[in-house]
PDB file of N, CA and C in Angstrom:
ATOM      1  N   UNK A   1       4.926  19.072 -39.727  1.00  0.00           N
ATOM      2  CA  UNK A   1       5.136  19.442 -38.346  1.00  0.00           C
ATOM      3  C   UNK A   1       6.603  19.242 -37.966  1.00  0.00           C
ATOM      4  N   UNK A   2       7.318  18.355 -38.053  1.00  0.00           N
ATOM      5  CA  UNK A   2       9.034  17.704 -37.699  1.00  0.00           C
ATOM      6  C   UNK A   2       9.705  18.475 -38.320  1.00  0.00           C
ATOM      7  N   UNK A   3       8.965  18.872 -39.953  1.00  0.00           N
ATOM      8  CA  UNK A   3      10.069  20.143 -40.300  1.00  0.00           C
ATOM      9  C   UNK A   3      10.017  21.267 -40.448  1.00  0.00           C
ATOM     10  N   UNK A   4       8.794  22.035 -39.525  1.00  0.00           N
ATOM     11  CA  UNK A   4       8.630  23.285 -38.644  1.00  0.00           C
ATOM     12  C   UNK A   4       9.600  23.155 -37.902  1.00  0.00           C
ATOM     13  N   UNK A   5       9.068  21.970 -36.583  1.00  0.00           N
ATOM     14  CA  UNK A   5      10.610  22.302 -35.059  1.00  0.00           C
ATOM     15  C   UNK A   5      11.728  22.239 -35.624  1.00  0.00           C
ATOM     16  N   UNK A   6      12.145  21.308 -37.117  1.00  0.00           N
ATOM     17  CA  UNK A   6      13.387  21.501 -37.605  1.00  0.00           C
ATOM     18  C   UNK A   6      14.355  22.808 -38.013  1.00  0.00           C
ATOM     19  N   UNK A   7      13.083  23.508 -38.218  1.00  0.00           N
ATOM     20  CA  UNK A   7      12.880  24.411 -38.771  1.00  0.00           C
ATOM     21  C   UNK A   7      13.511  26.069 -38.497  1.00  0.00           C
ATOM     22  N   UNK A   8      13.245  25.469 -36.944  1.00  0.00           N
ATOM     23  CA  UNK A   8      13.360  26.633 -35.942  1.00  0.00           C
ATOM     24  C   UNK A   8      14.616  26.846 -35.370  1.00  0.00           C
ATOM     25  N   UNK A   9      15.662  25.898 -35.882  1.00  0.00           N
ATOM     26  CA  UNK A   9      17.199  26.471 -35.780  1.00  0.00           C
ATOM     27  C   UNK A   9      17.196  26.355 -34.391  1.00  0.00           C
ATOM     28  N   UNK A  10      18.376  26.485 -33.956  1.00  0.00           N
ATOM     29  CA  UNK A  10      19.023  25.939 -32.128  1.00  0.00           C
ATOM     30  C   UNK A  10      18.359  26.179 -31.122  1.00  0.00           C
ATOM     31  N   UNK A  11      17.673  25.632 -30.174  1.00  0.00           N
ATOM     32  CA  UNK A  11      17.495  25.987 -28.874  1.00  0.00           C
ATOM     33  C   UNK A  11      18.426  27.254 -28.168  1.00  0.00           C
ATOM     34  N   UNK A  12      17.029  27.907 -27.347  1.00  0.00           N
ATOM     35  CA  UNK A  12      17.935  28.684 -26.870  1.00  0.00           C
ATOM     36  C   UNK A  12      18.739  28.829 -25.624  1.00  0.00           C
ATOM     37  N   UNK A  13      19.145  29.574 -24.728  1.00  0.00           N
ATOM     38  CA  UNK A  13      20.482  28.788 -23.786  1.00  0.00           C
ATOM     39  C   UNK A  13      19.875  28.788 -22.629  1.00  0.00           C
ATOM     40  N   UNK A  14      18.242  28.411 -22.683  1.00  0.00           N
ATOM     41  CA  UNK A  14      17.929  27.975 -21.232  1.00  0.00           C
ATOM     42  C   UNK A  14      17.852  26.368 -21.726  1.00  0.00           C
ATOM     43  N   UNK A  15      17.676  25.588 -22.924  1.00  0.00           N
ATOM     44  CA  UNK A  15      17.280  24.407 -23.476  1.00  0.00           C
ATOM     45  C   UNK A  15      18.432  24.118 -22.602  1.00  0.00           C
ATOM     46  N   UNK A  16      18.117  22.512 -21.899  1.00  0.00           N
ATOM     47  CA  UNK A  16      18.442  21.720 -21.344  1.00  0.00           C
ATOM     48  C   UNK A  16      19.212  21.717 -20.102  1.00  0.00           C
ATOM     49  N   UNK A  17      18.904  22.911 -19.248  1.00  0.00           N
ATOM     50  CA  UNK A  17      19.127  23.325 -17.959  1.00  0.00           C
ATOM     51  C   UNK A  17      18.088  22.980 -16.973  1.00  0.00           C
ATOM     52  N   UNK A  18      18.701  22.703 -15.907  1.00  0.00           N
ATOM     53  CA  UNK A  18      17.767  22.006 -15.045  1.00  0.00           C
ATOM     54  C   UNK A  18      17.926  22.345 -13.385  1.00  0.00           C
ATOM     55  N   UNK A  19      16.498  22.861 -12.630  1.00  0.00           N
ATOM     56  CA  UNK A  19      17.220  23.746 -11.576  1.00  0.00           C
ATOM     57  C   UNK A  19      17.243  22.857 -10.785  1.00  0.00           C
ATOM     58  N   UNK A  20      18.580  23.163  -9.456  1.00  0.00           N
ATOM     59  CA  UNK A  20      18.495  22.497  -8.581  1.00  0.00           C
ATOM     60  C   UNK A  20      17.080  22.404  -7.727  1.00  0.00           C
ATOM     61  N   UNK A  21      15.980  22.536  -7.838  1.00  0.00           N
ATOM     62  CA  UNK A  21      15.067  21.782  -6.888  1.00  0.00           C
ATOM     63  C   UNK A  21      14.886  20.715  -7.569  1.00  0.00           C
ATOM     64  N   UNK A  22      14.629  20.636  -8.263  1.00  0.00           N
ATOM     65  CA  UNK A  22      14.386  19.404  -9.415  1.00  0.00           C
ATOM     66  C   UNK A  22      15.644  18.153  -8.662  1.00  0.00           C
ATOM     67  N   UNK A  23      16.405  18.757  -9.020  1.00  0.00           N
ATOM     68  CA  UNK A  23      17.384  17.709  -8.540  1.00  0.00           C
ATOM     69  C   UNK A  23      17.313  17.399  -6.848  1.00  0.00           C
ATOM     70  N   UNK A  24      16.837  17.990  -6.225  1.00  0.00           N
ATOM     71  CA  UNK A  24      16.609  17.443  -4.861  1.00  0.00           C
ATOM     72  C   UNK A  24      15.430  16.754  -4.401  1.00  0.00           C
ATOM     73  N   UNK A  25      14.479  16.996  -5.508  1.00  0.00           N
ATOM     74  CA  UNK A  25      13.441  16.183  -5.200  1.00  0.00           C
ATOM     75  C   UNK A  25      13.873  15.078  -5.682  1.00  0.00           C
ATOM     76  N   UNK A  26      14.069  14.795  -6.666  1.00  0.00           N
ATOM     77  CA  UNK A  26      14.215  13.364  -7.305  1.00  0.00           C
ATOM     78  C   UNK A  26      15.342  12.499  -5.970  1.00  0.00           C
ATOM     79  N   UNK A  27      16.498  13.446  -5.234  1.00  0.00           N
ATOM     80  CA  UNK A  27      17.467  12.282  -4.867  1.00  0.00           C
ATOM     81  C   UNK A  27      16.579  12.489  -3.102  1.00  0.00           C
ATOM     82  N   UNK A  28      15.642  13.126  -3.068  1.00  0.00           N
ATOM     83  CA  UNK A  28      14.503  12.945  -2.189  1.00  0.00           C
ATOM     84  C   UNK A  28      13.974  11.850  -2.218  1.00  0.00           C
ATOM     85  N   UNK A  29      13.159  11.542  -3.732  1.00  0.00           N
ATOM     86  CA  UNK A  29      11.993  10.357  -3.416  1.00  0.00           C
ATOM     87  C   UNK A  29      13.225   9.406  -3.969  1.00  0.00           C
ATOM     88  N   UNK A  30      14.402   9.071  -4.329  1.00  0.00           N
ATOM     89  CA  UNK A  30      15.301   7.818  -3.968  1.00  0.00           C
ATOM     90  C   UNK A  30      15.336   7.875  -2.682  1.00  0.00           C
ATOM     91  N   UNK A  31      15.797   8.619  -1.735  1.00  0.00           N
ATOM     92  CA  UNK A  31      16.361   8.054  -0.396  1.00  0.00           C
ATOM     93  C   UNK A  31      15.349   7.593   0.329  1.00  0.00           C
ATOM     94  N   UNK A  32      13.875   8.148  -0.175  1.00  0.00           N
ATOM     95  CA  UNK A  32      12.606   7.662   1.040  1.00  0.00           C
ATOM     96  C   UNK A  32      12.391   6.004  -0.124  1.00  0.00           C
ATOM     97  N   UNK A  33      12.343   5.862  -1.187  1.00  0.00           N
ATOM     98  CA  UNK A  33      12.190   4.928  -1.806  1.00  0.00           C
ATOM     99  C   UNK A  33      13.142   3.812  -1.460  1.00  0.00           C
ATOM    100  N   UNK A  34      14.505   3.730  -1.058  1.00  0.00           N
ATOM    101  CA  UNK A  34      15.944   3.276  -0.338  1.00  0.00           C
ATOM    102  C   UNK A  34      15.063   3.281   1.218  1.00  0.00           C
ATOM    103  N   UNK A  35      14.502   3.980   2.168  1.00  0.00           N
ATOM    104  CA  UNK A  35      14.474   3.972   3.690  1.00  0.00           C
ATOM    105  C   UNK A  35      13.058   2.669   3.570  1.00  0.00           C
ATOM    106  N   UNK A  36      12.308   2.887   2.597  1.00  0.00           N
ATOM    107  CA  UNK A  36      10.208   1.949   2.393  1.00  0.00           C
ATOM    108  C   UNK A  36      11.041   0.972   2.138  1.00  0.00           C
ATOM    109  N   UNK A  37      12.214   0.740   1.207  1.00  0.00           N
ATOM    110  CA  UNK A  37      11.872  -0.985   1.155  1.00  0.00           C
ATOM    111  C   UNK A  37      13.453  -1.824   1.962  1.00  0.00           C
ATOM    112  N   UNK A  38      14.329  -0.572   2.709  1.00  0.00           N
ATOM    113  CA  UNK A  38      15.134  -1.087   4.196  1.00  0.00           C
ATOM    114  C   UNK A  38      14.111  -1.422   4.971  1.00  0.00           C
ATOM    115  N   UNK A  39      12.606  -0.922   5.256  1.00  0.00           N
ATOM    116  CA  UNK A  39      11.690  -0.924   6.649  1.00  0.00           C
ATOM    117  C   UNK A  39      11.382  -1.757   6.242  1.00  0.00           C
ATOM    118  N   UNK A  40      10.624  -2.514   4.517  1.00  0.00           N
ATOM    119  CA  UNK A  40       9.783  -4.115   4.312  1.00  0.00           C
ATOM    120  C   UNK A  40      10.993  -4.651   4.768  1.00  0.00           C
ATOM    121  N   UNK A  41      11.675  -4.996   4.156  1.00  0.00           N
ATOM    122  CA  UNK A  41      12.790  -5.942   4.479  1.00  0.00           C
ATOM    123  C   UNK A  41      12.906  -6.572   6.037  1.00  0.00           C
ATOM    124  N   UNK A  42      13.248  -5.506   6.719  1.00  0.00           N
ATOM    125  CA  UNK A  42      13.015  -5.856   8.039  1.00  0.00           C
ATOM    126  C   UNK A  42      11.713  -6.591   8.450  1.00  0.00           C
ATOM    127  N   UNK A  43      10.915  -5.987   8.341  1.00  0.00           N
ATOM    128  CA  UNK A  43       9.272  -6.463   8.375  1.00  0.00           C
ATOM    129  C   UNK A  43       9.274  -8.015   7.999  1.00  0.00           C
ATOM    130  N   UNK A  44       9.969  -7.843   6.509  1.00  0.00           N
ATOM    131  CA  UNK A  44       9.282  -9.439   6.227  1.00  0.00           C
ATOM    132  C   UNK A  44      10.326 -10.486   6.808  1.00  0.00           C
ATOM    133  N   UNK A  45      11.506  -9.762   7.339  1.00  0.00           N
ATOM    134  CA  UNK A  45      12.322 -11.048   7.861  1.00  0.00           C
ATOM    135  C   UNK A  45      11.883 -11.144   9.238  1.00  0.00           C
ATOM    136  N   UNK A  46      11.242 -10.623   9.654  1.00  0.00           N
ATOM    137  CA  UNK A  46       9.994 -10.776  11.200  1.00  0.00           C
ATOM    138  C   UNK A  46       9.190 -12.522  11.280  1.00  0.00           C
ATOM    139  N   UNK A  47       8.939 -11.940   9.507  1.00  0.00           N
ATOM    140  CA  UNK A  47       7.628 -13.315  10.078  1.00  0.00           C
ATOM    141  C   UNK A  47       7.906 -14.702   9.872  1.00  0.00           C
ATOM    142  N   UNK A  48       7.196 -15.490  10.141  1.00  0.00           N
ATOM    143  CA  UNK A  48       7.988 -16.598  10.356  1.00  0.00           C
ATOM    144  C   UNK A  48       8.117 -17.578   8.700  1.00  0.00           C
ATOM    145  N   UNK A  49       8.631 -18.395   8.848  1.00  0.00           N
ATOM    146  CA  UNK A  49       8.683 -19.534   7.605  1.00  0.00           C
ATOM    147  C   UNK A  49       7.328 -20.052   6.915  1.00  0.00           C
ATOM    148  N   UNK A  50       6.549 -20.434   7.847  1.00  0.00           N
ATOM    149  CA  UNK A  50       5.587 -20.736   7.261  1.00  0.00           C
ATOM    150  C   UNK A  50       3.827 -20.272   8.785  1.00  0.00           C
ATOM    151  N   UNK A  51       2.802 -20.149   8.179  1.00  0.00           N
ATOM    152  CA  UNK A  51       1.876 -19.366   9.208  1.00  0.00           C
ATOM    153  C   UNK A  51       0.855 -21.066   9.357  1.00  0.00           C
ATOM    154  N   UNK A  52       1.517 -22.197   8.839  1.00  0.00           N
ATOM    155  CA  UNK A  52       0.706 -23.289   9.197  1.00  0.00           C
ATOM    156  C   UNK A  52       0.871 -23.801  10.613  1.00  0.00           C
ATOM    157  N   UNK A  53       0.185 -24.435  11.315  1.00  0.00           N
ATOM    158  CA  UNK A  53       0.007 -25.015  12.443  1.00  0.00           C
ATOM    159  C   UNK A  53      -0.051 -25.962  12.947  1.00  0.00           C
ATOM    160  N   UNK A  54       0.831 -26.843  13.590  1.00  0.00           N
ATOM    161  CA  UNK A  54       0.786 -28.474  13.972  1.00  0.00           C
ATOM    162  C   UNK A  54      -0.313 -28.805  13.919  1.00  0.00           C
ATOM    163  N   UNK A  55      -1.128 -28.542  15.185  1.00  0.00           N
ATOM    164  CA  UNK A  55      -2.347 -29.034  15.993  1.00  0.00           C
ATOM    165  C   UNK A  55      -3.405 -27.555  15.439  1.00  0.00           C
ATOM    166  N   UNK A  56      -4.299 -28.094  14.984  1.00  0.00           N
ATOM    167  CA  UNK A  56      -5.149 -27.138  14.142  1.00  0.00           C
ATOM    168  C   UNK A  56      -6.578 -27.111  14.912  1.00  0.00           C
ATOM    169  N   UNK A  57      -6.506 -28.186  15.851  1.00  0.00           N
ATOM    170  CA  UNK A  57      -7.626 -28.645  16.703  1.00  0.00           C
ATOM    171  C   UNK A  57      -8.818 -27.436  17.366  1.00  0.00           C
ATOM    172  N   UNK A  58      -7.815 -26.311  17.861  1.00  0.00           N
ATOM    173  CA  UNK A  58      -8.130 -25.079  18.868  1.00  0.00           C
ATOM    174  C   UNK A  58      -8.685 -24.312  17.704  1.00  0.00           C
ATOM    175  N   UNK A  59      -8.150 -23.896  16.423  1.00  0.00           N
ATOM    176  CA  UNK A  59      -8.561 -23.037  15.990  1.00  0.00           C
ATOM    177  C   UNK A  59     -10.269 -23.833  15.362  1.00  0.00           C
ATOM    178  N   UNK A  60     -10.021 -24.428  14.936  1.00  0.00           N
ATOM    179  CA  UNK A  60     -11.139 -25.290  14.330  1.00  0.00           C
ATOM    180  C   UNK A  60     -12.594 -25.120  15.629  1.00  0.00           C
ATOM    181  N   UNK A  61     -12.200 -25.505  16.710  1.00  0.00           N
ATOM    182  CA  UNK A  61     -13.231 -25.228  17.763  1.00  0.00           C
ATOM    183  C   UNK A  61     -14.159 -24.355  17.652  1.00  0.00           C
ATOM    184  N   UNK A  62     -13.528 -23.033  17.819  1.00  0.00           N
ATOM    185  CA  UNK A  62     -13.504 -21.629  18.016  1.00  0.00           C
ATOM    186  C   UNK A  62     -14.423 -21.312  16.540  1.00  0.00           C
ATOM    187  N   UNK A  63     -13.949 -21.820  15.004  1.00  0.00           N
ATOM    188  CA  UNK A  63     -14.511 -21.341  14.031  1.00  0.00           C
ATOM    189  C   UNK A  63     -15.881 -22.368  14.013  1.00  0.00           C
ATOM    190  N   UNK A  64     -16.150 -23.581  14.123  1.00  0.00           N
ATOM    191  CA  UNK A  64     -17.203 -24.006  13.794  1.00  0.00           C
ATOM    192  C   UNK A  64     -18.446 -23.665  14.148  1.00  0.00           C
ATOM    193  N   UNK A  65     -19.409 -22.902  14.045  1.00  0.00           N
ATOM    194  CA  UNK A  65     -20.663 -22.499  14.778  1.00  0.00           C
ATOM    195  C   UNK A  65     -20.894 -21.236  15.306  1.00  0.00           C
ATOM    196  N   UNK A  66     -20.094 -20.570  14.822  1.00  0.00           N
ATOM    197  CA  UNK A  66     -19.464 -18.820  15.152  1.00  0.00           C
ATOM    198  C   UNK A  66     -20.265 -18.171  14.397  1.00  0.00           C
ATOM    199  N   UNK A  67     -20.780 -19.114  12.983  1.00  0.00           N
ATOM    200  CA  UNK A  67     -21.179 -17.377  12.310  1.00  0.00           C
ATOM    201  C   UNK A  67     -22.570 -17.410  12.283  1.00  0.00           C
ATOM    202  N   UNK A  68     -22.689 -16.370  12.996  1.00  0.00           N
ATOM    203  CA  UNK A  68     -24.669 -15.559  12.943  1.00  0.00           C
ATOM    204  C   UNK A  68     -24.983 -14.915  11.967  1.00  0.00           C
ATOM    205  N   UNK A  69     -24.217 -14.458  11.329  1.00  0.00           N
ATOM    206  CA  UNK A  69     -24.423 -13.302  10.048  1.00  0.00           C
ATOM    207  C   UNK A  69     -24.149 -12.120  10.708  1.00  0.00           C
ATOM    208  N   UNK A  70     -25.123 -11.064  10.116  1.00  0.00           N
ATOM    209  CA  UNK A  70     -24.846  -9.776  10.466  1.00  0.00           C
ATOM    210  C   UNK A  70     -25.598  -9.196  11.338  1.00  0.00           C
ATOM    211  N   UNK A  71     -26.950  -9.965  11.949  1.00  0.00           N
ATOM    212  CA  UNK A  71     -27.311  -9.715  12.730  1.00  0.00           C
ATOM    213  C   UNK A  71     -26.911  -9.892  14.126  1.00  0.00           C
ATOM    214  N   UNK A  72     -27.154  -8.349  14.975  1.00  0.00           N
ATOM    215  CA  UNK A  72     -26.582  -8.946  16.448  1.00  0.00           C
ATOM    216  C   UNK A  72     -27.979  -9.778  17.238  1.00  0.00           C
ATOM    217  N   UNK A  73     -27.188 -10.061  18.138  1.00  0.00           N
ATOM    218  CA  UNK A  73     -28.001 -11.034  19.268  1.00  0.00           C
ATOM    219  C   UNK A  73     -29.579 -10.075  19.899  1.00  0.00           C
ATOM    220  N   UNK A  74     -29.010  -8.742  20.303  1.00  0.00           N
ATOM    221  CA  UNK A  74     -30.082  -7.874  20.758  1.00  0.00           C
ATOM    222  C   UNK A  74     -30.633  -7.715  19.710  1.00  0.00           C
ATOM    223  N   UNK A  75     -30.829  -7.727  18.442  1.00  0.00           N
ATOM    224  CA  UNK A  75     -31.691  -7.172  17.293  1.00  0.00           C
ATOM    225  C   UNK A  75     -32.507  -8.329  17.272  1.00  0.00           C
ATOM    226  N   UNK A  76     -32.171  -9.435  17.380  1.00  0.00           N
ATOM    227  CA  UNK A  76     -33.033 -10.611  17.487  1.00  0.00           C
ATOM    228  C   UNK A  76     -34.492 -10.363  18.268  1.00  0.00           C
ATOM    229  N   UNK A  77     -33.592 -10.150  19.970  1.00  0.00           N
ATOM    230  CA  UNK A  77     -34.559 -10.343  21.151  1.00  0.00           C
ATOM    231  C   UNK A  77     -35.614  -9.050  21.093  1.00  0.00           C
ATOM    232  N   UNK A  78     -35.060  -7.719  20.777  1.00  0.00           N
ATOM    233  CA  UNK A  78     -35.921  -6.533  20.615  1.00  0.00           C
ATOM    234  C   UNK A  78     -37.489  -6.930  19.519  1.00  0.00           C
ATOM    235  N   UNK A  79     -39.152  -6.367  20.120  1.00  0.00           N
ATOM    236  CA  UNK A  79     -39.343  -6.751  19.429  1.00  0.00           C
ATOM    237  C   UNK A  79     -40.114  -5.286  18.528  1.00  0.00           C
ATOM    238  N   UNK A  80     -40.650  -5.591  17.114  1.00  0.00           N
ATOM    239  CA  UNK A  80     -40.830  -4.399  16.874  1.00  0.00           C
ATOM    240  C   UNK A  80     -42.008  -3.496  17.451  1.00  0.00           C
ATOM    241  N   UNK A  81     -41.728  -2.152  17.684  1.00  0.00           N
ATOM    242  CA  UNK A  81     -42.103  -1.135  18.255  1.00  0.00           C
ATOM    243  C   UNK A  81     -41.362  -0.848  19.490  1.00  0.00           C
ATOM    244  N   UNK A  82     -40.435  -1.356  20.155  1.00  0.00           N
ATOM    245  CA  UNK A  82     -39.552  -1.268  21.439  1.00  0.00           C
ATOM    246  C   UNK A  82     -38.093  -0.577  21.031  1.00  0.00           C
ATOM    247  N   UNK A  83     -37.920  -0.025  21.490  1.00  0.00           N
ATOM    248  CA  UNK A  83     -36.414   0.406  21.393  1.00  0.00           C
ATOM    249  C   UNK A  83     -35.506   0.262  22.415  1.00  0.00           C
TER     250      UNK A  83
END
């Protein structure tokens, strides 16, 4: 097979031409690839140092005894045959 294509003597004079769309897409997805990670950047210098919390007291309240599952409250009280 390697010394078939060898085989076949010079490319011809479209080999290794390349049209300009080609080339505008590519310096396309650089500049949007250059604009996605200027916008993280910004983004992540937003948030703060660390997302821990002095006083943890409030959130703790709020989570203990919260979870019902997936049932709602009215699916409870409805009984069957009622809609």
């Amino acid at each position: 097979m390697i010394v078939s294509l060898l085989a076949q003597g010079a490319p011809g004079p479209e080999f290794g031409k390349s049209s300009p769309v080609g080339l505008v897409i590519i310096v396309a997805l650089l500049v949007g690839t250059a604009l996605l990670i200027w916008s993280m950047n910004k983004q992540i210098k937003k948030l703060p140092e660390s997302f821990e919390k002095d006083d943890p007291g409030p959130d703790q309240a709020l989570d203990e005894g919260t979870d019902r599952g997936a049932v709602r409250e009215e699916a409870r009280e409805t009984k069957p045959g009622e809609s």
